[in-house]
PDB file of N, CA and C in Angstrom:
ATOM      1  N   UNK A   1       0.813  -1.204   0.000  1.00  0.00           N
ATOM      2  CA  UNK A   1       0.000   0.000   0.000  1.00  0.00           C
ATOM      3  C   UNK A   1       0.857   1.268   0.000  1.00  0.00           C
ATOM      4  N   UNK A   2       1.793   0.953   0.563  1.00  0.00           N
ATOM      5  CA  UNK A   2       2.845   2.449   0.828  1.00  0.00           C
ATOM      6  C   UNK A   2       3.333   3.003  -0.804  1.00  0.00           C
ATOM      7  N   UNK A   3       3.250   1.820  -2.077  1.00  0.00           N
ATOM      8  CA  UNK A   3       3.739   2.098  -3.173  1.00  0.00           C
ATOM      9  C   UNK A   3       2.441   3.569  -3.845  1.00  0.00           C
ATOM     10  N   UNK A   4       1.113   3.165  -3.498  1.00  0.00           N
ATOM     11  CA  UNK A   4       0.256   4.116  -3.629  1.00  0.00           C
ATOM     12  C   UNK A   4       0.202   5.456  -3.304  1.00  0.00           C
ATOM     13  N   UNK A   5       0.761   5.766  -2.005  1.00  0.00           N
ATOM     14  CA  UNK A   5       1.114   7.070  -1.282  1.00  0.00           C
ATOM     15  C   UNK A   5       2.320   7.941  -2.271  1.00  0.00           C
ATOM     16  N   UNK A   6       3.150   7.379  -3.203  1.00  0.00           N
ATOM     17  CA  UNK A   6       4.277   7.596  -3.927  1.00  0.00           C
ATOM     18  C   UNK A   6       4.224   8.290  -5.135  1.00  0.00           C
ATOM     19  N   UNK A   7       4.758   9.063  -5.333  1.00  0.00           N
ATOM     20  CA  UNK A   7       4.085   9.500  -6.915  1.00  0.00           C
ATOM     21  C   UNK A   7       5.849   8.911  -7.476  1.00  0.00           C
ATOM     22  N   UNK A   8       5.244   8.135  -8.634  1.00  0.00           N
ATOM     23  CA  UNK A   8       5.963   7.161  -9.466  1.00  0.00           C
ATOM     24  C   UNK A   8       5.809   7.766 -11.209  1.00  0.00           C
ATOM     25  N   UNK A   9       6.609   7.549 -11.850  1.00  0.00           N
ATOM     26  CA  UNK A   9       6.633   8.208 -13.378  1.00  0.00           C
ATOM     27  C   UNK A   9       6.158   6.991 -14.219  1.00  0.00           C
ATOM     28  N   UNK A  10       5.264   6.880 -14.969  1.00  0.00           N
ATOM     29  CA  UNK A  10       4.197   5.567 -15.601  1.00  0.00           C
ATOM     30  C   UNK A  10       5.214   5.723 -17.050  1.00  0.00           C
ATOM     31  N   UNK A  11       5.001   4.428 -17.498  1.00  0.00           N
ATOM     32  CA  UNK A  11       5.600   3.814 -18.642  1.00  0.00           C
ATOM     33  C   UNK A  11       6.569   2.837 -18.502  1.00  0.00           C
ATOM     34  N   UNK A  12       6.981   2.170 -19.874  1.00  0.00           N
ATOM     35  CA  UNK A  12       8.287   1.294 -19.666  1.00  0.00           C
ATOM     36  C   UNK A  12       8.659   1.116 -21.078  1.00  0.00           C
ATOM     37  N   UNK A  13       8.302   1.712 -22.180  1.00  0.00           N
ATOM     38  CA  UNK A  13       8.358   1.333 -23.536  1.00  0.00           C
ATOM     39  C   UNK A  13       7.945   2.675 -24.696  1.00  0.00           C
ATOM     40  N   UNK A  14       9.017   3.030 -25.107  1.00  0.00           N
ATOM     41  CA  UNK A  14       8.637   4.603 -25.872  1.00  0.00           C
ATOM     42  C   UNK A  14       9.216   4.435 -27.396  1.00  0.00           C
ATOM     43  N   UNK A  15       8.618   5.064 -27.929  1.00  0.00           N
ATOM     44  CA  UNK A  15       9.265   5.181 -29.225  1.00  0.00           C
ATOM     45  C   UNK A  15       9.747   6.942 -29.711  1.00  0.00           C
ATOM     46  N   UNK A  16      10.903   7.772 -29.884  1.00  0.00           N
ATOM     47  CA  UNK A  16      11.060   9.056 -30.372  1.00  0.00           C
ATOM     48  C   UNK A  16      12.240   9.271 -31.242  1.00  0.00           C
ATOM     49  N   UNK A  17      12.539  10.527 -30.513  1.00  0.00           N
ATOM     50  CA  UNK A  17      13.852  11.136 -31.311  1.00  0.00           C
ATOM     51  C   UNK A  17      14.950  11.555 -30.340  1.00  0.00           C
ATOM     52  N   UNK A  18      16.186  11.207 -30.644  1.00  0.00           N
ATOM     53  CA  UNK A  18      17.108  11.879 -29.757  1.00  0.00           C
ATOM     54  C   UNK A  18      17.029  13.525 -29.702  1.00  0.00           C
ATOM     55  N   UNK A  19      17.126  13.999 -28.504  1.00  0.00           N
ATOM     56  CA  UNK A  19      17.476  15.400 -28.985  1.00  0.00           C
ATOM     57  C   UNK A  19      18.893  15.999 -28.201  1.00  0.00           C
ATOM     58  N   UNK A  20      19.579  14.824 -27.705  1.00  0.00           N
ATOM     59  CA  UNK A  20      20.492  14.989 -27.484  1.00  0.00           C
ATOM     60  C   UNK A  20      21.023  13.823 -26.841  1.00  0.00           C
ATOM     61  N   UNK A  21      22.866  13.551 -27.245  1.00  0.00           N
ATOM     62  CA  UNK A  21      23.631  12.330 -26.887  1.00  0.00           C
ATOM     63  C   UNK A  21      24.632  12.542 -26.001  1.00  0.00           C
ATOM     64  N   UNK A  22      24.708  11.156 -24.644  1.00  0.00           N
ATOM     65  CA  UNK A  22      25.793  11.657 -23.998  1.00  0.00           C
ATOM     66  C   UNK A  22      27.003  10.490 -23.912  1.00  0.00           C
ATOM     67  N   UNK A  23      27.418  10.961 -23.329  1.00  0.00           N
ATOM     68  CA  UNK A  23      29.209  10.646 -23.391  1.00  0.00           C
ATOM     69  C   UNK A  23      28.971   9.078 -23.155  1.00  0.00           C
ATOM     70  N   UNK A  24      29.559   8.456 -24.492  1.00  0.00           N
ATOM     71  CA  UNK A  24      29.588   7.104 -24.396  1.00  0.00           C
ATOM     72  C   UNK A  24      28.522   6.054 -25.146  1.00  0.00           C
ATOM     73  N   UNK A  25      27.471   6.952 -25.716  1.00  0.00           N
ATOM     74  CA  UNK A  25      26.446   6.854 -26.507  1.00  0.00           C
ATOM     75  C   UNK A  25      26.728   7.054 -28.317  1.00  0.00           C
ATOM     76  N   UNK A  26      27.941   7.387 -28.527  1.00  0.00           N
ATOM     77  CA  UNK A  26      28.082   8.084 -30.056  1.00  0.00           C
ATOM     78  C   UNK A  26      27.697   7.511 -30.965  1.00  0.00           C
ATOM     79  N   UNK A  27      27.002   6.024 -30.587  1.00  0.00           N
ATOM     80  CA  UNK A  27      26.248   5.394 -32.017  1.00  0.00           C
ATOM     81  C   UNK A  27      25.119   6.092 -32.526  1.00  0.00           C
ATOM     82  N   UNK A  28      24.461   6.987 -31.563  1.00  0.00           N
ATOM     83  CA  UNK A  28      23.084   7.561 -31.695  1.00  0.00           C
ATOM     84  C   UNK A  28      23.430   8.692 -32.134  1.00  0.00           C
ATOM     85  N   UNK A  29      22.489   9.329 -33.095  1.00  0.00           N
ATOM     86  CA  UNK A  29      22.637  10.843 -33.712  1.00  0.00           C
ATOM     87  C   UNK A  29      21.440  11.618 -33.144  1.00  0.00           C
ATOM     88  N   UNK A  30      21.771  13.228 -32.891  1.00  0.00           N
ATOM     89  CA  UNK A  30      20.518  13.604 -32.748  1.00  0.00           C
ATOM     90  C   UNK A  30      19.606  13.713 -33.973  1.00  0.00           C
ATOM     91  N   UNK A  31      18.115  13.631 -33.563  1.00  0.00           N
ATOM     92  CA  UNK A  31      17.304  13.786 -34.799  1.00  0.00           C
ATOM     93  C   UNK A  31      16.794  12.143 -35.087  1.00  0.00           C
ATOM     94  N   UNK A  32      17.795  10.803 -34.753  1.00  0.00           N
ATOM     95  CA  UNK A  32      17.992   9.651 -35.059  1.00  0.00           C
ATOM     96  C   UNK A  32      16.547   8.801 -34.300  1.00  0.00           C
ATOM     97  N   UNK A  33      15.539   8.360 -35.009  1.00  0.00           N
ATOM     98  CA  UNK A  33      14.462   7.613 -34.072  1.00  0.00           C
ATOM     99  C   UNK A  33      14.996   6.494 -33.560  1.00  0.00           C
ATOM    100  N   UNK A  34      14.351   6.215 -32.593  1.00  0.00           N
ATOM    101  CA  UNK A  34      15.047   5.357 -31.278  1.00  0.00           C
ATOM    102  C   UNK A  34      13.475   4.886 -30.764  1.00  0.00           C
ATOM    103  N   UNK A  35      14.001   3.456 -30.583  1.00  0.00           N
ATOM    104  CA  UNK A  35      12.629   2.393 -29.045  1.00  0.00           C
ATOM    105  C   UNK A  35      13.580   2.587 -28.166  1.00  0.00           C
ATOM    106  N   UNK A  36      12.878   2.709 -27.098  1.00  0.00           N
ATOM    107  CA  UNK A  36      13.273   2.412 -25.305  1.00  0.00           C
ATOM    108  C   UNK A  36      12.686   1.552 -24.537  1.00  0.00           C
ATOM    109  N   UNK A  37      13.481   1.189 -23.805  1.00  0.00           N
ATOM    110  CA  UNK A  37      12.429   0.336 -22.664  1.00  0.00           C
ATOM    111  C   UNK A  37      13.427   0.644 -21.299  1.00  0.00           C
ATOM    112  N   UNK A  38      12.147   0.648 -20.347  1.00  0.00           N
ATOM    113  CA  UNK A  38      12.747   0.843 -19.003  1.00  0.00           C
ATOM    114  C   UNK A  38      12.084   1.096 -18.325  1.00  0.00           C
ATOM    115  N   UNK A  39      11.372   0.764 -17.161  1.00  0.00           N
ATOM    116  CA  UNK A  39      10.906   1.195 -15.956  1.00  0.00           C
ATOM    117  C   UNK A  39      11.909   2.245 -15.428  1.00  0.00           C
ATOM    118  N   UNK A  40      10.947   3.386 -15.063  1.00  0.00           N
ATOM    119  CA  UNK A  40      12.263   4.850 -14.471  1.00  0.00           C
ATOM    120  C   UNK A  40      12.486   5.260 -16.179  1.00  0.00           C
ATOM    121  N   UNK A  41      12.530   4.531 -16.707  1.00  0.00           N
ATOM    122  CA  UNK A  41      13.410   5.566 -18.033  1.00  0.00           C
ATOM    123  C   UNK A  41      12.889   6.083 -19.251  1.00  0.00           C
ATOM    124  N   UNK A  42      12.225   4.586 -19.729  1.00  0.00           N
ATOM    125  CA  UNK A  42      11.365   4.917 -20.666  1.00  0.00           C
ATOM    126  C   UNK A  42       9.576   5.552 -20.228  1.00  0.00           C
ATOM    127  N   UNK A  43       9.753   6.556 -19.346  1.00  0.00           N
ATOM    128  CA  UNK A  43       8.515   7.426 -18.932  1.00  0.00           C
ATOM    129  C   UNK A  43       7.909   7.713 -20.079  1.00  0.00           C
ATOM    130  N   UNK A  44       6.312   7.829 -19.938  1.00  0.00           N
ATOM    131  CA  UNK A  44       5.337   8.766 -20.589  1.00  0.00           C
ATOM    132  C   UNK A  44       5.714  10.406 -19.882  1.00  0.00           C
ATOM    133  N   UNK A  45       6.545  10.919 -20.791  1.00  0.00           N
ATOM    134  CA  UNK A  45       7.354  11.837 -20.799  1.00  0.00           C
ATOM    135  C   UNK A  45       7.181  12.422 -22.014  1.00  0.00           C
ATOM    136  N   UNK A  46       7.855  14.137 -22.003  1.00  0.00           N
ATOM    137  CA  UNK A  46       8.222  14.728 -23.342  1.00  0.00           C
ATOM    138  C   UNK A  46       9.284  14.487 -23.932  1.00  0.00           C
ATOM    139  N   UNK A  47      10.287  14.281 -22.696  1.00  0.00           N
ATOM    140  CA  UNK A  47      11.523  13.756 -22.675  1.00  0.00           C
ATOM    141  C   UNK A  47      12.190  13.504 -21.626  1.00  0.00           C
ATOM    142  N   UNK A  48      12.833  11.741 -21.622  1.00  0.00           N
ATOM    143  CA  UNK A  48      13.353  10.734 -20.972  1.00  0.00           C
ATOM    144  C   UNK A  48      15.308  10.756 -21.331  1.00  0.00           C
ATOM    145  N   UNK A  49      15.612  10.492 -20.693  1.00  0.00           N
ATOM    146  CA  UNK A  49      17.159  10.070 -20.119  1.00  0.00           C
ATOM    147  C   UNK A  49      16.866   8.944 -19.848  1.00  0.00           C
ATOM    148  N   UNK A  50      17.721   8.379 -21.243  1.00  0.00           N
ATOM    149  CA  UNK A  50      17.866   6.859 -21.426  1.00  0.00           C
ATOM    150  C   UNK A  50      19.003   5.766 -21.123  1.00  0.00           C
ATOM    151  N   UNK A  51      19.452   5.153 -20.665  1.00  0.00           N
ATOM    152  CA  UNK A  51      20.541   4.608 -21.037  1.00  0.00           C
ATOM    153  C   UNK A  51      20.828   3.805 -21.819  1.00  0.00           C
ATOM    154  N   UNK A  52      22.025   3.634 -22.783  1.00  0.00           N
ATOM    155  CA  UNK A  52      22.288   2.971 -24.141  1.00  0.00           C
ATOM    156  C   UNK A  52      21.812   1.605 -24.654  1.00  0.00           C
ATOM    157  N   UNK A  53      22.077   1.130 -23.213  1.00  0.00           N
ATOM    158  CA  UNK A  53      21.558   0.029 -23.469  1.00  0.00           C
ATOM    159  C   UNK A  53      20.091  -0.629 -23.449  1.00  0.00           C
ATOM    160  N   UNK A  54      19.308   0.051 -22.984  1.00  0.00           N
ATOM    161  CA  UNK A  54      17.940   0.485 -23.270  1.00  0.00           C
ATOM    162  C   UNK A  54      17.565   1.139 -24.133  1.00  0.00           C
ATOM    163  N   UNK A  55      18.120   1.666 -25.610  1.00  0.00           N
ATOM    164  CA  UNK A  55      17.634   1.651 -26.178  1.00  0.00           C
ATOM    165  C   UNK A  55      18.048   1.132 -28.115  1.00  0.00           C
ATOM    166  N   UNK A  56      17.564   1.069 -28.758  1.00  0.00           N
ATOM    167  CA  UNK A  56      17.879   1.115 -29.951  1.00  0.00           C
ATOM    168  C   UNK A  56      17.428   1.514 -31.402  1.00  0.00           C
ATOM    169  N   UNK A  57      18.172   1.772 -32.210  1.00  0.00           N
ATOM    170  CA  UNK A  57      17.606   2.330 -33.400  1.00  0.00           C
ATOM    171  C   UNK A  57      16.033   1.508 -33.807  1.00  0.00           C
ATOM    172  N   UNK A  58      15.440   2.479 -34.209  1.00  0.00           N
ATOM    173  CA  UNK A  58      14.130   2.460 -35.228  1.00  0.00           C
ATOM    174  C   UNK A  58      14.455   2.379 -36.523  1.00  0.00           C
ATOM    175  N   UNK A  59      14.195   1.320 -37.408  1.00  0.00           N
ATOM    176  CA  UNK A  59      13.863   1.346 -38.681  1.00  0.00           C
ATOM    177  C   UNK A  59      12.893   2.657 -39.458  1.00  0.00           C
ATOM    178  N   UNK A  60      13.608   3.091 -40.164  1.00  0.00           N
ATOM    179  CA  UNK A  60      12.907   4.249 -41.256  1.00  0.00           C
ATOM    180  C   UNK A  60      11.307   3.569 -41.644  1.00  0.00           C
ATOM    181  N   UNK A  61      11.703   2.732 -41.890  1.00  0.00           N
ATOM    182  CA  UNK A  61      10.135   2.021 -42.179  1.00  0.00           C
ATOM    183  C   UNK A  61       9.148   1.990 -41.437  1.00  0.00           C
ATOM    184  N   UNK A  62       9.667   1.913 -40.263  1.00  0.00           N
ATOM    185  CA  UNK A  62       8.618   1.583 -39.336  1.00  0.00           C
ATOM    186  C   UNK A  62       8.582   3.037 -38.362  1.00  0.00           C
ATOM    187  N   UNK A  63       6.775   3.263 -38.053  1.00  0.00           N
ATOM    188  CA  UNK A  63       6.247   4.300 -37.375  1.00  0.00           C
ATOM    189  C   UNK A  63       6.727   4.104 -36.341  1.00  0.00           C
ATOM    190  N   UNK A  64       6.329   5.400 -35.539  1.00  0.00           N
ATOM    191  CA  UNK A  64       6.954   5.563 -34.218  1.00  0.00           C
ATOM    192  C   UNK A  64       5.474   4.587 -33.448  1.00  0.00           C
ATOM    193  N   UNK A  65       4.522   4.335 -33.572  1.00  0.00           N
ATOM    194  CA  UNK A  65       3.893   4.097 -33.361  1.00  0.00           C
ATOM    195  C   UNK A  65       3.783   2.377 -32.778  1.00  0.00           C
ATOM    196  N   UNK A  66       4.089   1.693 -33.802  1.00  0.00           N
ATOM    197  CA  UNK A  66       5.041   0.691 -33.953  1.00  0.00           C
ATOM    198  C   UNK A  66       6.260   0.213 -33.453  1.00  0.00           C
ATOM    199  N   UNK A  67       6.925   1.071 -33.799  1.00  0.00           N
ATOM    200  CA  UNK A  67       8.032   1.220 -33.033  1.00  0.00           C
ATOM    201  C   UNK A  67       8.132   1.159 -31.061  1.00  0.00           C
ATOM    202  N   UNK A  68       7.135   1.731 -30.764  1.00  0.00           N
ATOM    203  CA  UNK A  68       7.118   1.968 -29.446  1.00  0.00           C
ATOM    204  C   UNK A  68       6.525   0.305 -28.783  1.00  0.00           C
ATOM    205  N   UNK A  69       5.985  -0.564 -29.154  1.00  0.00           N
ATOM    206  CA  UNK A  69       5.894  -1.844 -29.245  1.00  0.00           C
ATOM    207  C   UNK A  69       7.170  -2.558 -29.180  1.00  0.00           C
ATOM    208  N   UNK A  70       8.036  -2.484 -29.595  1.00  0.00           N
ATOM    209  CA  UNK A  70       9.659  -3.236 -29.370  1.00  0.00           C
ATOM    210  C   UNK A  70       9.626  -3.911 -27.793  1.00  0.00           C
ATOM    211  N   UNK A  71       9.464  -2.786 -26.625  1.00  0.00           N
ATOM    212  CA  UNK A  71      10.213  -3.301 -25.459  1.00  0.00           C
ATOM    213  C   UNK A  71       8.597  -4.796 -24.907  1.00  0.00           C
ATOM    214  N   UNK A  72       7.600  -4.073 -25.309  1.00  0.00           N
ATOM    215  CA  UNK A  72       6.269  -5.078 -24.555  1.00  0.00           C
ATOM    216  C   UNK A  72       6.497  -6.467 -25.604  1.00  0.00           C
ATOM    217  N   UNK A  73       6.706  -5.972 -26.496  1.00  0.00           N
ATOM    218  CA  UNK A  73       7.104  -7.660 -28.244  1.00  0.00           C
ATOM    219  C   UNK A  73       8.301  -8.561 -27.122  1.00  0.00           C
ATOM    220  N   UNK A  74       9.285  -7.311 -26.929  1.00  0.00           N
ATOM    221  CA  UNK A  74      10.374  -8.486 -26.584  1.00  0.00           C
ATOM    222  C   UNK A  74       9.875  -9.038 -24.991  1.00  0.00           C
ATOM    223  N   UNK A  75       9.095  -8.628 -24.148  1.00  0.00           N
ATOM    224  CA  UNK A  75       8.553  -9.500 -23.340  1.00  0.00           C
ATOM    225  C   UNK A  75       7.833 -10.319 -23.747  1.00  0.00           C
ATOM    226  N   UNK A  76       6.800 -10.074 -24.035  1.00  0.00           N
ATOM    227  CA  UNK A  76       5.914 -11.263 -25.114  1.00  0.00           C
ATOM    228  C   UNK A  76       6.922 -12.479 -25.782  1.00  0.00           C
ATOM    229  N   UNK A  77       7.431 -12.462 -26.196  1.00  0.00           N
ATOM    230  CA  UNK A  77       8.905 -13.275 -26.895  1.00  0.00           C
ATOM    231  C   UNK A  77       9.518 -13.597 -25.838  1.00  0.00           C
ATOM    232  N   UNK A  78      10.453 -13.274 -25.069  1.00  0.00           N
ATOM    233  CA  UNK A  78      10.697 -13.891 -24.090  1.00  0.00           C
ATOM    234  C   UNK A  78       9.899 -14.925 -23.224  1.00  0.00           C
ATOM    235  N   UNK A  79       8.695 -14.621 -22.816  1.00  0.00           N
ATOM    236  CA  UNK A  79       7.529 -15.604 -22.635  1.00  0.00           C
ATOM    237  C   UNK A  79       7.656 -16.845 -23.347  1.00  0.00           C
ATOM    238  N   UNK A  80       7.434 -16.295 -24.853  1.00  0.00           N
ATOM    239  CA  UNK A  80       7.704 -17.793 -25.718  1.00  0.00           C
ATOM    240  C   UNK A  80       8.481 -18.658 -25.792  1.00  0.00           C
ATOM    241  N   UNK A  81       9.813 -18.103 -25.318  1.00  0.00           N
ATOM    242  CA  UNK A  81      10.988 -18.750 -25.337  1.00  0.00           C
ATOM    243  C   UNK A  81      11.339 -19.309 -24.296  1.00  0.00           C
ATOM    244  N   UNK A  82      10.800 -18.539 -22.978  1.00  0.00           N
ATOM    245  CA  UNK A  82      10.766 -19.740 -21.405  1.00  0.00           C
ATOM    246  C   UNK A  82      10.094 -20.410 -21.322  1.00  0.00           C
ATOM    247  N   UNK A  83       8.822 -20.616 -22.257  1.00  0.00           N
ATOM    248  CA  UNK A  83       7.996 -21.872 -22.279  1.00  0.00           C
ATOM    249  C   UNK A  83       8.351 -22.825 -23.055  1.00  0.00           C
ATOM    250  N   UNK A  84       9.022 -22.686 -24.191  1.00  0.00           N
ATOM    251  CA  UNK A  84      10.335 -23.680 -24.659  1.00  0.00           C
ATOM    252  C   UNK A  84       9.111 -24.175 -25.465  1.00  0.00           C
ATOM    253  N   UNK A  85       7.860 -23.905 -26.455  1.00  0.00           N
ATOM    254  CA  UNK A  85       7.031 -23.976 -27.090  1.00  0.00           C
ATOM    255  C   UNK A  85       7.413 -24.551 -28.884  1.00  0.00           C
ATOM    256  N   UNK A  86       6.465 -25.814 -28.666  1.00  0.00           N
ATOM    257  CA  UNK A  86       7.197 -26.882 -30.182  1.00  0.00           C
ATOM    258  C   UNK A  86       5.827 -26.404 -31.245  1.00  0.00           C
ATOM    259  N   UNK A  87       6.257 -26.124 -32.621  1.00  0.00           N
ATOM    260  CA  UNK A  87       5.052 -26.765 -33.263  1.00  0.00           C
ATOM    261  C   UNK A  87       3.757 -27.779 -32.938  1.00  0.00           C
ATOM    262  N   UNK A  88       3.250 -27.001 -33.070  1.00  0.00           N
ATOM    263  CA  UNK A  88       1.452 -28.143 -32.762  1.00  0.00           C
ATOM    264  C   UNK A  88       1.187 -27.940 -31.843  1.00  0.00           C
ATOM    265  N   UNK A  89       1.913 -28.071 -30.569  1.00  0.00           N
ATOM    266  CA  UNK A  89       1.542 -27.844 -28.667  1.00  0.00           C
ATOM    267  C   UNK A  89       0.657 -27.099 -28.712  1.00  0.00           C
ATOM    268  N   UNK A  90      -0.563 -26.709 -27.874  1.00  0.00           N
ATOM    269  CA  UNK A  90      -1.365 -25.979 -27.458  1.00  0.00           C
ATOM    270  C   UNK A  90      -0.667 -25.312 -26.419  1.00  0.00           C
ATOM    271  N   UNK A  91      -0.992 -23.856 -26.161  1.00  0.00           N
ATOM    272  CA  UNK A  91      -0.619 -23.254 -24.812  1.00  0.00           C
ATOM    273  C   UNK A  91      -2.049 -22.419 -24.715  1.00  0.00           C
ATOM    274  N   UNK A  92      -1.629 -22.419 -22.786  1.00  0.00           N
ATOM    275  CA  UNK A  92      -2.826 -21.567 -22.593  1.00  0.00           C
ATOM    276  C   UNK A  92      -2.248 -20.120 -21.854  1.00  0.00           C
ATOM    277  N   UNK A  93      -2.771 -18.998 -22.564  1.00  0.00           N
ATOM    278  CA  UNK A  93      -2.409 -17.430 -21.934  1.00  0.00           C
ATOM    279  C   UNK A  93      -2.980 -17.190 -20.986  1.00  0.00           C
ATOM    280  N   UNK A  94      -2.528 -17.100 -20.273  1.00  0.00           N
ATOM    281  CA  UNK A  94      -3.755 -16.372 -18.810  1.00  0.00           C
ATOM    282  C   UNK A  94      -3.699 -15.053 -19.006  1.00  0.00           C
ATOM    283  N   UNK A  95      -4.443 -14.158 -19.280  1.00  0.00           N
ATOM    284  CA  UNK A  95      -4.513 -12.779 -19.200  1.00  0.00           C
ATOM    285  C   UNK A  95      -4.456 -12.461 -20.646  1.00  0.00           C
ATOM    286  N   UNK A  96      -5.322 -11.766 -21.155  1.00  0.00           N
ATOM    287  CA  UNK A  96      -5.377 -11.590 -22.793  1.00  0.00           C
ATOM    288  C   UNK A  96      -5.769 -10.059 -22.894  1.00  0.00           C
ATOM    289  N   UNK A  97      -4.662  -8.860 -22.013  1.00  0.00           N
ATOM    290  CA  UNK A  97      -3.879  -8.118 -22.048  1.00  0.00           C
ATOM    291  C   UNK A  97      -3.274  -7.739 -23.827  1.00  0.00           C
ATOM    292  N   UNK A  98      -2.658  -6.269 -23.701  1.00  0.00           N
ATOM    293  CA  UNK A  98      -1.645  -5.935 -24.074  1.00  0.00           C
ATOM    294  C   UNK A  98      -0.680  -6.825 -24.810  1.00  0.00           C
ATOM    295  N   UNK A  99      -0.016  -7.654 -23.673  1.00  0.00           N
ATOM    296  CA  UNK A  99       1.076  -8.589 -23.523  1.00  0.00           C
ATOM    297  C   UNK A  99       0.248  -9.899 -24.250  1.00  0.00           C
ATOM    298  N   UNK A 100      -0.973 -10.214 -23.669  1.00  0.00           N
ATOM    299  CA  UNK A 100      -1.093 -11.936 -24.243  1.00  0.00           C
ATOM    300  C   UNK A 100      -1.886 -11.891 -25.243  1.00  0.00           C
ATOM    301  N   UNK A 101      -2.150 -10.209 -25.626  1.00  0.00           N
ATOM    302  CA  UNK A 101      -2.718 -10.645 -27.346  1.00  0.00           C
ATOM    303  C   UNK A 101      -1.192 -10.751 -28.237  1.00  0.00           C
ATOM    304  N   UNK A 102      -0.066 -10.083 -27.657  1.00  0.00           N
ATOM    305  CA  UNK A 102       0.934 -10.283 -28.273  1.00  0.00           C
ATOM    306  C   UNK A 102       1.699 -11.673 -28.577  1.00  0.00           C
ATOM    307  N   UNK A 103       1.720 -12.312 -27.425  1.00  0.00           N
ATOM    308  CA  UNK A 103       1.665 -13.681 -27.434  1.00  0.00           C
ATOM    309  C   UNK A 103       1.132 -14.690 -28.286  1.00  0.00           C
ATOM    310  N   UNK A 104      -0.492 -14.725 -28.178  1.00  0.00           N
ATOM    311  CA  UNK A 104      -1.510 -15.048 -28.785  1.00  0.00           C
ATOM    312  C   UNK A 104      -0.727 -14.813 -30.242  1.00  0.00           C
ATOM    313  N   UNK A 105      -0.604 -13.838 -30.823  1.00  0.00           N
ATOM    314  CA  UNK A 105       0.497 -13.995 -31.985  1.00  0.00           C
ATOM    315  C   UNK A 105       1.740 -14.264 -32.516  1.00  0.00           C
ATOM    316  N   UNK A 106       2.327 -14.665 -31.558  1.00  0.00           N
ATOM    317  CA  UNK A 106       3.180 -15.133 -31.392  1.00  0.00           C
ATOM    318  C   UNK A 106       3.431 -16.444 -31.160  1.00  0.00           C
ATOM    319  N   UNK A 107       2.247 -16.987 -30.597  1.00  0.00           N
ATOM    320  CA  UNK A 107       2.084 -18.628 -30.845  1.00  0.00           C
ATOM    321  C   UNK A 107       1.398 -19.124 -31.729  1.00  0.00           C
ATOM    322  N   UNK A 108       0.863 -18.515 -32.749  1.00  0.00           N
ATOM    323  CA  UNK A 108       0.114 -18.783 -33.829  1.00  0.00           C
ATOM    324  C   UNK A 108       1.306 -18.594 -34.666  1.00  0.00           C
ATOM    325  N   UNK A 109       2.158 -17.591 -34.749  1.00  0.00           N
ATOM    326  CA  UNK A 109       3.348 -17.575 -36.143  1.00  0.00           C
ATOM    327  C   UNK A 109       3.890 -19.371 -36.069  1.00  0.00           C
ATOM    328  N   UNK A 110       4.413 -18.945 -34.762  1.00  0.00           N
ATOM    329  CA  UNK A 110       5.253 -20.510 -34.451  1.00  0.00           C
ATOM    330  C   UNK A 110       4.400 -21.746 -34.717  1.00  0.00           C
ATOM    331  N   UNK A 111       3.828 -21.536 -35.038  1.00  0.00           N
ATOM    332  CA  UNK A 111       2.696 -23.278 -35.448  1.00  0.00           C
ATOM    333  C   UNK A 111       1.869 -23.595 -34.160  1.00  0.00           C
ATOM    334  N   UNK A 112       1.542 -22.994 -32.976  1.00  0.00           N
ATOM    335  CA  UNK A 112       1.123 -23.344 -31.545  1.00  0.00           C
ATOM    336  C   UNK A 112      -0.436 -22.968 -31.943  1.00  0.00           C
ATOM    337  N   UNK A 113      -1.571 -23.642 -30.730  1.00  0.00           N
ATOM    338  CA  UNK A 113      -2.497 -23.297 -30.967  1.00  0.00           C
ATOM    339  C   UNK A 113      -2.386 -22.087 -29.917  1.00  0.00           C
ATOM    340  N   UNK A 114      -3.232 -21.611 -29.824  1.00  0.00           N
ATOM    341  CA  UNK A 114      -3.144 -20.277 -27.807  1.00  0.00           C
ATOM    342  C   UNK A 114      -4.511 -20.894 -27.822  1.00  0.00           C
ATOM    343  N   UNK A 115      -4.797 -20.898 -26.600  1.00  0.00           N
ATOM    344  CA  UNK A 115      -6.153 -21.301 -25.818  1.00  0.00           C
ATOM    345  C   UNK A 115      -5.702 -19.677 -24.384  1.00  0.00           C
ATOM    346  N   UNK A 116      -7.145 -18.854 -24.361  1.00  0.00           N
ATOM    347  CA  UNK A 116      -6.895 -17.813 -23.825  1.00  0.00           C
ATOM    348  C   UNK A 116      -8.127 -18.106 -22.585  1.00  0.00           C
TER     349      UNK A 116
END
């Protein structure tokens, strides 16, 4: 309950633009679109202080919109991959969320049935 009393900064997954790089970062350009992920970092913000390794280039192709999907995909995926999931197996999602409609597609690419 004490976490409630707290004022905490919401998000964990952003998609933007640098508008500025710091020391040790020089792969990134300003202007350069970028995904983030991070609890603390990647805030619903105007602008976040990231660290490098939290984040990485955006494809030109792909919207920021899209883009901002990277950090919740690679949980979703990770999921798939600790369940160690074969062709054909059925799995079942508990929670059909955000996260387990992502899943849910993600076990359908792989040949799995999802039962939700």
């Amino acid at each position: 309950m004490n976490k409630l009393d707290s004022l905490t900064p919401l998000g964990y997954s952003l998609a933007g633009e640098v508008v500025a790089v710091g020391a040790g970062a020089e792969e990134f350009q300003v202007g350069q679109r970028v995904a983030c992920a991070g609890a603390g970092y990647a805030n619903h913000a105007e602008i976040n202080f990231v660290p490098r390794n939290l984040v990485v280039p955006a494809p030109q192709n792909v919207s920021a919109k899209h883009a901002a999907f990277a950090t919740v995909g690679a949980i979703a995926l990770h999921g798939f991959r600790q369940a160690e999931m074969q062709l054909g197996e059925t799995a079942c999602v508990i929670g059909l969320g955000l996260l387990g409609q992502l899943l849910v597609q993600i076990l359908r690419a792989a040949g799995c049935t999802p039962l939700g």
